[in-house]
Protein backbone atom coordinates (compact mmCIF):
# COMPACT_ATOMS: atom_id res chain seq x y z
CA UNK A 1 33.30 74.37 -1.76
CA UNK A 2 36.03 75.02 -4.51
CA UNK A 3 36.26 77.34 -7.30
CA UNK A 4 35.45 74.77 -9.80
CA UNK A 5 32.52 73.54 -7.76
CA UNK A 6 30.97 77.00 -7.04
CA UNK A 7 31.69 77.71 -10.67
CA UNK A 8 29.55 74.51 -11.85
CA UNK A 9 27.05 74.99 -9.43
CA UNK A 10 26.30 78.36 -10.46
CA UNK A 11 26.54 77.34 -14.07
CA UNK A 12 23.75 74.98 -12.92
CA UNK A 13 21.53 76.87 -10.83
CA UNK A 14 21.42 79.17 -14.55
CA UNK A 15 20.53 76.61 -16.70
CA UNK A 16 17.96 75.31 -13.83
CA UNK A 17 16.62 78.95 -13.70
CA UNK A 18 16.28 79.40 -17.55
CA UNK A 19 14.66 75.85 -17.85
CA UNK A 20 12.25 76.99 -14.59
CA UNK A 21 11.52 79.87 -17.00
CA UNK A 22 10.74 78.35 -20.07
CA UNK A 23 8.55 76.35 -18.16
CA UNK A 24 6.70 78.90 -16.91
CA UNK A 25 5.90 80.10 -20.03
CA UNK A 26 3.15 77.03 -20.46
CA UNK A 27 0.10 76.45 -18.10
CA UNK A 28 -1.71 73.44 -18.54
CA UNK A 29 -5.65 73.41 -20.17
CA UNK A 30 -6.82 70.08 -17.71
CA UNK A 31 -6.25 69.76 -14.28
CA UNK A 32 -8.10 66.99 -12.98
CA UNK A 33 -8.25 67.93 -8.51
CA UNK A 34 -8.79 65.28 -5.69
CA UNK A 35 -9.82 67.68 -3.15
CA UNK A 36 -10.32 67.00 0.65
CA UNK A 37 -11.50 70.27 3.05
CA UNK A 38 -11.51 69.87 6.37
CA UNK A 39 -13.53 72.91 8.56
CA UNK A 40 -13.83 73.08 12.16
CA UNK A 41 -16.61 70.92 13.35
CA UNK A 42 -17.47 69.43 10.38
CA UNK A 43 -16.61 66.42 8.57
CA UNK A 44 -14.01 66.32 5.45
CA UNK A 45 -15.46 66.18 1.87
CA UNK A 46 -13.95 64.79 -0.90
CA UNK A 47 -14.80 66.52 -4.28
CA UNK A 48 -13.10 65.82 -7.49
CA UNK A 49 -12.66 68.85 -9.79
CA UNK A 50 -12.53 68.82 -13.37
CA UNK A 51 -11.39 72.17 -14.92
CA UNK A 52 -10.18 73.72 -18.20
CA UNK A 53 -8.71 76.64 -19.73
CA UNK A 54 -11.26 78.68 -20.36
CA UNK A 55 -9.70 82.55 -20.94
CA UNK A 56 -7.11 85.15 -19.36
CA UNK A 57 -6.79 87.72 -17.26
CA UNK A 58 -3.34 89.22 -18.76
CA UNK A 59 -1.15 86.30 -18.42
CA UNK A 60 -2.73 84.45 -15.51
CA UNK A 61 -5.48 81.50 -16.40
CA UNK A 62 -8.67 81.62 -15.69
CA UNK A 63 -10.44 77.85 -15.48
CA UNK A 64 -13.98 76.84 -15.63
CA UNK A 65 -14.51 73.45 -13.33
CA UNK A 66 -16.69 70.86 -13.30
CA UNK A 67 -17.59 68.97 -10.34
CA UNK A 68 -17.77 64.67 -10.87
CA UNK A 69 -17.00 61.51 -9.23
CA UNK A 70 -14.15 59.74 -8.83
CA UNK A 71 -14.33 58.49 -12.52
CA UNK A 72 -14.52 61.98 -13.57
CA UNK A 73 -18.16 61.85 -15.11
CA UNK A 74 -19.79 64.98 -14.38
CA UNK A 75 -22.41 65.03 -11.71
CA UNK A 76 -25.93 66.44 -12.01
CA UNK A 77 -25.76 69.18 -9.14
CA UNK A 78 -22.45 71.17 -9.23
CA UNK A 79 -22.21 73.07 -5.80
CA UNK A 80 -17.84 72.01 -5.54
CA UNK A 81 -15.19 73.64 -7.29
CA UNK A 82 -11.47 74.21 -6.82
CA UNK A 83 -11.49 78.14 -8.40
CA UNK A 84 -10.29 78.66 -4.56
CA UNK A 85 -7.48 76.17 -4.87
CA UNK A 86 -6.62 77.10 -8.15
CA UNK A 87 -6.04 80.26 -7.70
CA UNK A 88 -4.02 79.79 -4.11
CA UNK A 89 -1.82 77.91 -5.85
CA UNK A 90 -1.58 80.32 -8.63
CA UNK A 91 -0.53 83.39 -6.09
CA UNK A 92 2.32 80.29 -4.67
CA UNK A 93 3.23 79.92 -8.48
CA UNK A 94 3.95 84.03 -8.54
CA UNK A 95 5.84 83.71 -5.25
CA UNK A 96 7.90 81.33 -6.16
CA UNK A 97 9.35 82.99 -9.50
CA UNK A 98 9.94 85.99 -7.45
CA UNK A 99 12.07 83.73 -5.03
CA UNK A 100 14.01 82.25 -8.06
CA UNK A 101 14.08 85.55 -10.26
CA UNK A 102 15.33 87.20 -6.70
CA UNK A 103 19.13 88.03 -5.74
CA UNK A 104 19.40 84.81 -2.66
CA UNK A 105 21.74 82.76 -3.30
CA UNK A 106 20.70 79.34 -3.53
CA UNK A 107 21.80 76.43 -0.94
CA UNK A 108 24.02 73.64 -3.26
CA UNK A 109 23.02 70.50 -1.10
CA UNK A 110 24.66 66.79 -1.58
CA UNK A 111 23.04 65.01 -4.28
CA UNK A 112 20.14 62.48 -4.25
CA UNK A 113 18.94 59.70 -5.71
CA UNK A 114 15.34 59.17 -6.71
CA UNK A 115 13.99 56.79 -9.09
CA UNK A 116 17.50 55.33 -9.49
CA UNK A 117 18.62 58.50 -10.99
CA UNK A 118 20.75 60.88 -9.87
CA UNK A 119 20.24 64.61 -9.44
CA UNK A 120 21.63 67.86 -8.05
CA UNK A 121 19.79 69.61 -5.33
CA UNK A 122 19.21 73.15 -4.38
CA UNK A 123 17.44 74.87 -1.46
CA UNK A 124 16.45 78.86 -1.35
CA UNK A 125 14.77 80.78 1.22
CA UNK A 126 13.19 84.08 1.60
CA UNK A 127 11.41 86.14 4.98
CA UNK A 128 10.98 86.06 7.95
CA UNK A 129 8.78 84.82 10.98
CA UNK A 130 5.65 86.75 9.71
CA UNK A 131 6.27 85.29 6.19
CA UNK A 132 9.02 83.09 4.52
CA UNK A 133 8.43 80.62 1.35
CA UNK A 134 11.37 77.66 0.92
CA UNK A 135 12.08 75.95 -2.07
CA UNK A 136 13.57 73.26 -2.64
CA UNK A 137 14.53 71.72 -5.96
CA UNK A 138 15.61 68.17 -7.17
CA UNK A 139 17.71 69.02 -10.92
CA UNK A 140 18.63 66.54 -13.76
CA UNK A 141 22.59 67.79 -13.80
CA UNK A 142 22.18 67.03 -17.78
CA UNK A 143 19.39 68.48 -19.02
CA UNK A 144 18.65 71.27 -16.12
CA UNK A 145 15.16 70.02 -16.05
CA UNK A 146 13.26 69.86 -12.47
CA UNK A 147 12.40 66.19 -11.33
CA UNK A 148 10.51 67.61 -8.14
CA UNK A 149 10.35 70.73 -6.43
CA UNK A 150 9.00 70.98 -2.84
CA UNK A 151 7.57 74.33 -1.48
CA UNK A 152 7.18 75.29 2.20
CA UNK A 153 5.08 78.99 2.67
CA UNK A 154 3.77 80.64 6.27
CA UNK A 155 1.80 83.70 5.98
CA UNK A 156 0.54 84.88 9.49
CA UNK A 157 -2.97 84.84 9.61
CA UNK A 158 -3.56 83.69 6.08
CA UNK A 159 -1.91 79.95 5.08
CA UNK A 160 0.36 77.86 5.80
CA UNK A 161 1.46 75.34 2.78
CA UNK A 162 3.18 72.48 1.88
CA UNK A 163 3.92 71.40 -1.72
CA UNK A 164 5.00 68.53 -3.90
CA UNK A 165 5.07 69.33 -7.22
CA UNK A 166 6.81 66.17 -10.09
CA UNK A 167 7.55 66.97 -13.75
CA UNK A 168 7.85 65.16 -17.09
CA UNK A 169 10.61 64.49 -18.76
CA UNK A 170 11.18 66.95 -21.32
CA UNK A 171 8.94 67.46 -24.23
CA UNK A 172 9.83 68.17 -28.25
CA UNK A 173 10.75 71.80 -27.28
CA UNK A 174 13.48 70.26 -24.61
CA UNK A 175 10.81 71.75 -21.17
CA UNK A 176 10.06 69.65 -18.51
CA UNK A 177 6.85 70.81 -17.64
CA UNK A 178 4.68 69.59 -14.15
CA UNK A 179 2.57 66.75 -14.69
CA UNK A 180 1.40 66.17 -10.57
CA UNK A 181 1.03 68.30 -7.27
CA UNK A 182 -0.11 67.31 -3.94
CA UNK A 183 0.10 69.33 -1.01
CA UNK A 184 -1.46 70.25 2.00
CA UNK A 185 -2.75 73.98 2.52
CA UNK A 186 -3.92 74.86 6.24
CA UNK A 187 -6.12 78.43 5.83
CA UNK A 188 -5.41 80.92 9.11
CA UNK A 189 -8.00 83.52 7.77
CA UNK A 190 -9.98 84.20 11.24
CA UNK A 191 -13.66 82.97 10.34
CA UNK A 192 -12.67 81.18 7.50
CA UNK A 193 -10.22 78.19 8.83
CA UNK A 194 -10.13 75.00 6.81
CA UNK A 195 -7.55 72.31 6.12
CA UNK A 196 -7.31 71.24 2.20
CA UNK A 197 -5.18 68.38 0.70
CA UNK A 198 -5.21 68.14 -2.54
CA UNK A 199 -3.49 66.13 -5.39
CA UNK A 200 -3.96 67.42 -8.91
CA UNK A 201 -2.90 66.26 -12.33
CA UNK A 202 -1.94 68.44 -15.34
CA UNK A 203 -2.16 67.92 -19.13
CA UNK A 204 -2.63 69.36 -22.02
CA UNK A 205 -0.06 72.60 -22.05
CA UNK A 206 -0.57 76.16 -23.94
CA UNK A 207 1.82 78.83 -23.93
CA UNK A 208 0.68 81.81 -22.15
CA UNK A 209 -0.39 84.63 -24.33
CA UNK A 210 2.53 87.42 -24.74
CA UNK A 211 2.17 90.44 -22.18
């Protein structure tokens, strides 16, 4: 790669990092969850999760969820939540700022295409066999606003996850926060094995409160 190109890379990666931050800043009130969980000798469920912002614990959300049906009417028993999910995917959310926030240098790959648009790509990595998270990052070169990010985390004996996260385009403060996720998240705890795929959507954002 040549000076320039490192140079504008690195600009990049900057203004990618700042926009990442900005973003982080908001967490969504709604998440509506399609939620399958597979356990060992039984037969996968499919629950759909309503929840919403109901308070804080510092600067982390804490949701109240509904169980419904597939229209997203609340049903009469509620025995299904995602609070589990929600709050996996929360501790992913923390490791992946400390990735970005953290002194690797990220992997400039060739650019894509998706959508018919353009945009840069970067890959980062972090650990080792007994743990390692990967990131990888679909940019729009103008704006430094994520299109998609992927995530790939192992954690011996706890989970083992795979991530697909799209965002918005950007809103009247210039952030491009995530509107969908889907993923798959295989639990290793001994005892408590189980298989969830997920796909969630989020609306409705609220800055975090400050620290």
């Amino acid at each position: 790669m040549s000076a320039a190109n490192s140079a504008e890379t690195d600009a990049l990666w900057q203004r990618t990092l700042t926009q990442f931050k900005a973003a982080n800043a908001w967490v969504a009130q709604d998440i509506r969850t399609q939620l399958e969980a597979q356990r060992k000798e039984q037969p996968a469920k499919i629950h759909y999760v309503q929840s919403s912002l109901s308070n804080w614990d510092k600067q982390s959300p804490v949701y109240s969820s509904v169980s419904t049906d597939s229209q997203w009417h609340a049903l009469p028993e509620q025995k299904n939540n995602a609070d589990a999910l929600n709050k996996i995917i929360s501790g992913l959310d923390k490791n992946k700022m400390e990735l970005l926030e953290g002194k690797n240098v990220p992997k400039r790959l060739d650019n894509e295409t998706l959508d018919g648009k353009n945009f840069a790509v970067f890959q980062l990595s972090e650990g080792e066999m007994g743990q390692k998270i990967t990131v990888k990052m679909w940019v729009n070169p103008d704006t430094a606003c994520l299109h998609k990010m992927e995530t790939s985390l192992h954690i011996t004996l706890y989970a083992d996850a795979d991530l697909t996260s799209t965002y918005a385009e950007p809103n009247k403060n210039g952030i491009c926060l995530q509107n969908q996720m889907q993923g798959v998240i295989d639990i290793q705890i001994p005892f408590k094995k189980a298989k969830l795929n997920f796909r969630q959507s989020h609306g409705n954002w609220v800055g975090k409160p400050a620290s």
